[in-house]
N, C-alpha and C. Protein backbone atom coordinates (compact mmCIF):
# COMPACT_ATOMS: atom_id res chain seq x y z
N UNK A 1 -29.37 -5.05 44.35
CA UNK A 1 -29.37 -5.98 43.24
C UNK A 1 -29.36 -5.20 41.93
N UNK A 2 -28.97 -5.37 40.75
CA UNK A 2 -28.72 -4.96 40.05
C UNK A 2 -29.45 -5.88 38.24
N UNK A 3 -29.57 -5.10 37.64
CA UNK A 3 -30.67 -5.84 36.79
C UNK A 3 -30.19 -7.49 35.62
N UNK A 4 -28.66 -7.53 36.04
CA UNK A 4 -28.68 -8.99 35.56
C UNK A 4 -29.46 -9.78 36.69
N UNK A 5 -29.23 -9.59 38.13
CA UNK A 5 -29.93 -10.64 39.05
C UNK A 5 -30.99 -11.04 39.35
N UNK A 6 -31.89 -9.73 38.69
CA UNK A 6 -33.12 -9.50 38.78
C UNK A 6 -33.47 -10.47 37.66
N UNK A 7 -33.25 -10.32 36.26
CA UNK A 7 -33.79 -10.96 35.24
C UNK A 7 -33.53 -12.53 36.05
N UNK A 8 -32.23 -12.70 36.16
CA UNK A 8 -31.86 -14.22 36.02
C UNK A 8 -32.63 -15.32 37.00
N UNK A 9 -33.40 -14.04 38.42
CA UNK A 9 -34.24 -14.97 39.21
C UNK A 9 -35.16 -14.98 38.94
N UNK A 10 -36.06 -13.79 37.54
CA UNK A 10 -37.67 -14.31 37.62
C UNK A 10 -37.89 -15.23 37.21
N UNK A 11 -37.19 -16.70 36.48
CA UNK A 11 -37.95 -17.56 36.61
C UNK A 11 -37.93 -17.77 37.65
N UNK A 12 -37.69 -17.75 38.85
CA UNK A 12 -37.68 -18.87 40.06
C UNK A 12 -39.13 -18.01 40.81
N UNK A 13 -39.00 -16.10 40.53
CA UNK A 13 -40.31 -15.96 41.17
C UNK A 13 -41.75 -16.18 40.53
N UNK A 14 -41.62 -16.46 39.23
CA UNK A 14 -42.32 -16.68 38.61
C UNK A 14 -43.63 -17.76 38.91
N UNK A 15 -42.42 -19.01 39.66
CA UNK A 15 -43.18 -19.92 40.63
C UNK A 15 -43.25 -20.34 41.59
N UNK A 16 -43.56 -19.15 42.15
CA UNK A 16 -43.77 -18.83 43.86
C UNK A 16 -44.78 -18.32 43.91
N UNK A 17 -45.77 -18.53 44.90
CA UNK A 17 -46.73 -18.25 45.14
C UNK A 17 -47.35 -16.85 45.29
N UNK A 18 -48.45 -16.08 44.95
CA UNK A 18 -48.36 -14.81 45.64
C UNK A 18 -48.13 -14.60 47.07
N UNK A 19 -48.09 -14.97 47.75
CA UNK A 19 -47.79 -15.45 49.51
C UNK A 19 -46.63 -14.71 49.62
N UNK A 20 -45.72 -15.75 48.93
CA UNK A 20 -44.12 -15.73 48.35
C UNK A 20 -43.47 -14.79 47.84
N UNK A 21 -43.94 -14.24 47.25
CA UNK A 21 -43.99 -12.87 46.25
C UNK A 21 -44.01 -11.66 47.05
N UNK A 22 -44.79 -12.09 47.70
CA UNK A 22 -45.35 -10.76 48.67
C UNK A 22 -43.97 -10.83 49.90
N UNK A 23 -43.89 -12.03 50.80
CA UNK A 23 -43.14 -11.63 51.45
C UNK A 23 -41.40 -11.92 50.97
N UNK A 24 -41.26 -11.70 49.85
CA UNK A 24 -39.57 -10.93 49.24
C UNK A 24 -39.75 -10.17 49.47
N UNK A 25 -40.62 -9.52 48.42
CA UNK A 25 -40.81 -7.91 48.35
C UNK A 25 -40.63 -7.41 49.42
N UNK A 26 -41.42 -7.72 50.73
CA UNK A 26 -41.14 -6.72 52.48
C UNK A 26 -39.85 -7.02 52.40
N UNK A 27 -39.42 -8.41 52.46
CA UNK A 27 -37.77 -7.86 52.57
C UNK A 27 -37.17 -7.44 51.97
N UNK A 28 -37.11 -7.51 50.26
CA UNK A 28 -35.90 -6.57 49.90
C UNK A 28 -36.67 -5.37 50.11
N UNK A 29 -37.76 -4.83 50.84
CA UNK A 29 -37.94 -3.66 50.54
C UNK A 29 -37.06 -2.85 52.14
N UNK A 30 -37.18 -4.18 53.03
CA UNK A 30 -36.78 -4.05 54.42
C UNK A 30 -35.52 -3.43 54.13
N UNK A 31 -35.00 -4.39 53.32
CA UNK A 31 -32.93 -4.57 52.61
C UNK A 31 -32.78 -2.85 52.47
N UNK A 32 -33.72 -2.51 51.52
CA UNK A 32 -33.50 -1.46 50.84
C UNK A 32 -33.63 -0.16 51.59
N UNK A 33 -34.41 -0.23 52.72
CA UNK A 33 -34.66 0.63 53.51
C UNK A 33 -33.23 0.91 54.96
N UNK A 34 -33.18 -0.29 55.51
CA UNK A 34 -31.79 -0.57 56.04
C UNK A 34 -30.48 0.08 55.46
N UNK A 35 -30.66 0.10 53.70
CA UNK A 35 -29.09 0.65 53.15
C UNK A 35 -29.33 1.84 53.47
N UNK A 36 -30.35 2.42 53.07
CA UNK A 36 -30.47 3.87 52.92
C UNK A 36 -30.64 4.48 54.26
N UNK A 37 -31.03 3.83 55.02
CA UNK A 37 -30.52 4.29 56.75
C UNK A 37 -29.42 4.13 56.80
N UNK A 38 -28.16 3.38 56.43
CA UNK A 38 -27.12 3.15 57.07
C UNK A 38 -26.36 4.32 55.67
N UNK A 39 -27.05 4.87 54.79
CA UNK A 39 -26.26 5.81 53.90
C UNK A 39 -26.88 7.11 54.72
N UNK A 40 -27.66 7.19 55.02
CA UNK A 40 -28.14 8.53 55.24
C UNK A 40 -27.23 8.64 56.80
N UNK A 41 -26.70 8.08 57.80
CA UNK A 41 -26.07 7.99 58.57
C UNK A 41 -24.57 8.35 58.44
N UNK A 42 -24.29 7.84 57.23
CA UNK A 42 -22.77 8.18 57.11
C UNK A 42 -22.64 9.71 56.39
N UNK A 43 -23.62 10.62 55.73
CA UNK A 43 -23.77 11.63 55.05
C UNK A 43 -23.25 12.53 56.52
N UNK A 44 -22.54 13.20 56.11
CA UNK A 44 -21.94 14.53 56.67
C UNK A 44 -23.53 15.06 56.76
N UNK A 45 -23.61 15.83 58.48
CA UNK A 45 -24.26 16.56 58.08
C UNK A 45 -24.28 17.98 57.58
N UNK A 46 -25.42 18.81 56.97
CA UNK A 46 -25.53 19.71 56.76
C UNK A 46 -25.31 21.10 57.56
N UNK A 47 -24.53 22.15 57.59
CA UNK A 47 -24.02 23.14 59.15
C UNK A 47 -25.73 24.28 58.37
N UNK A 48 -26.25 24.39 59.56
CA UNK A 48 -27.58 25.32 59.46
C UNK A 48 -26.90 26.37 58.77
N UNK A 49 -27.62 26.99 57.93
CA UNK A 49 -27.41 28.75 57.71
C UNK A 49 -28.19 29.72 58.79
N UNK A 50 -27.43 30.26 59.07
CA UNK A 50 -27.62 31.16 59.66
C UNK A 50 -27.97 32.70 59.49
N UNK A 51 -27.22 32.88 58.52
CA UNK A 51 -27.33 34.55 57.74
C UNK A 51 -28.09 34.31 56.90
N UNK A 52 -29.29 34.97 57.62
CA UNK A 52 -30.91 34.99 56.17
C UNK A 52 -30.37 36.80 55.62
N UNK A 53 -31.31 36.81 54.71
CA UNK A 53 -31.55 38.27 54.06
C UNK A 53 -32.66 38.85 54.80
N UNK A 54 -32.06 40.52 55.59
CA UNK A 54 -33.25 40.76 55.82
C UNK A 54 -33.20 42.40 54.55
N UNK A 55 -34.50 42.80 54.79
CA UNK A 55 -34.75 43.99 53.46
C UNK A 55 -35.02 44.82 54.97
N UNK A 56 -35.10 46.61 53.95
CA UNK A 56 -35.35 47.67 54.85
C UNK A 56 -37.07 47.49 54.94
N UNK A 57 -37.59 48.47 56.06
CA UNK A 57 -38.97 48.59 56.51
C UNK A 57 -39.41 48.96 54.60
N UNK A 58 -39.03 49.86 54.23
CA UNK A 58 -39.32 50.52 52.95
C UNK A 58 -39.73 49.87 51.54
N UNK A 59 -38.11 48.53 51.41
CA UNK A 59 -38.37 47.49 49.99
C UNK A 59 -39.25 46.30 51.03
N UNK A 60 -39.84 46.40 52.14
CA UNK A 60 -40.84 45.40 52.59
C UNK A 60 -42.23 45.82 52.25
N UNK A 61 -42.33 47.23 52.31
CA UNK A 61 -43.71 47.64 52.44
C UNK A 61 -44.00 47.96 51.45
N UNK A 62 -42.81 48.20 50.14
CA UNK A 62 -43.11 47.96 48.71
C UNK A 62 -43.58 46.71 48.76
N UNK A 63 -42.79 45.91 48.95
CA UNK A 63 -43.45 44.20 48.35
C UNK A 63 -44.49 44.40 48.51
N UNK A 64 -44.94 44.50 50.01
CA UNK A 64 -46.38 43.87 50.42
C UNK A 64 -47.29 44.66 49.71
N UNK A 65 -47.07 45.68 49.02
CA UNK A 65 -48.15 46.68 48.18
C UNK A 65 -48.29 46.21 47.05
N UNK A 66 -47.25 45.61 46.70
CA UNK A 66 -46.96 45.41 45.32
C UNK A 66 -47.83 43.71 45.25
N UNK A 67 -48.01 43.16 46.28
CA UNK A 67 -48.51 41.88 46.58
C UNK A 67 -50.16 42.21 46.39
N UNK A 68 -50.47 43.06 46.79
CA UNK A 68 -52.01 43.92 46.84
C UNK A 68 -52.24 43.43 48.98
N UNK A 69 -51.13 43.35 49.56
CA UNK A 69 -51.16 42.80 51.16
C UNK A 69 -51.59 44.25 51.67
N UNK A 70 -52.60 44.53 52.22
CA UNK A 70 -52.84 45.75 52.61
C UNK A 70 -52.33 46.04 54.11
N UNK A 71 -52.97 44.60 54.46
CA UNK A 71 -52.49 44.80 55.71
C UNK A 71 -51.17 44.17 56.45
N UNK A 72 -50.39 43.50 55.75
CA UNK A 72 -48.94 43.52 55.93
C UNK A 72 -48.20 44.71 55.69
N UNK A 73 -49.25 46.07 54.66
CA UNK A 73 -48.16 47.42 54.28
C UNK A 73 -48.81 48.15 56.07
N UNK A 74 -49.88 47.60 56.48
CA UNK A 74 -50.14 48.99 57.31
C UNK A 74 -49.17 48.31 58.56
N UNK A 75 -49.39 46.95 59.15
CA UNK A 75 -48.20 46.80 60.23
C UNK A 75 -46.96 47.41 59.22
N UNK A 76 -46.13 46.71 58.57
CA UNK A 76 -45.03 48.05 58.71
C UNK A 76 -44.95 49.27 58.84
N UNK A 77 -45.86 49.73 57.94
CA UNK A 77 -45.87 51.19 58.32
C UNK A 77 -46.10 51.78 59.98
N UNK A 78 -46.83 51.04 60.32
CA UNK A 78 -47.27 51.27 62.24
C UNK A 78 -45.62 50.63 62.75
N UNK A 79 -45.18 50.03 62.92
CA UNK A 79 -43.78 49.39 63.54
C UNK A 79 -42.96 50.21 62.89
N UNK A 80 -42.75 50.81 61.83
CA UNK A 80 -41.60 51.61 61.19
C UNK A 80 -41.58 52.43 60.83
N UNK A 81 -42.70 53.20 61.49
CA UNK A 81 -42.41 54.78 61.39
C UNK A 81 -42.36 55.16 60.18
N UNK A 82 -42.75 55.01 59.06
CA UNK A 82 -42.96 55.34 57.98
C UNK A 82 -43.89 56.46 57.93
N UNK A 83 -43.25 57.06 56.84
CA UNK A 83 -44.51 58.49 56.46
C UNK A 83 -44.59 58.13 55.00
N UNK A 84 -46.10 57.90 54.73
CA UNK A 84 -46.66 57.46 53.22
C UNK A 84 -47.46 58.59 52.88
């Protein structure tokens, strides 16, 4: 709905009960939920990435130093043979 239709029916919700009120609302909220399932359905999906970034043992065990990670620098260093 779009906001001429909106204005042009609040008088009519105006005198409707809260009861009344209440159950539009579930449905257009139902309405509204239904489109956007039936849009999110037609969306192409997304193809995964696959190619992450990986870094050497070396600009890792900088980071993690540089992080103050003490002990994320000592596993690399133990797994990668590093001499510090």
């Amino acid at each position: 709905m779009d906001h001429a239709d909106l204005v042009a029916e609040l008088s009519e919700i105006e005198k409707m009960t809260p009861a009344e009120r209440i159950a539009l609302a579930r449905e257009r909220r139902r309405i509204q939920l239904r489109n956007w399932d039936e849009r999110e359905k037609q969306m192409t999906p997304t193809l995964p990435r696959h190619q992450r970034l990986k870094f050497s043992p070396e600009v890792a065990l900088l980071e993690a130093t540089s992080r103050g990670d003490s002990v994320e620098g000592i596993i690399y260093k133990s797994y990668s043979g590093l001499e510090v």
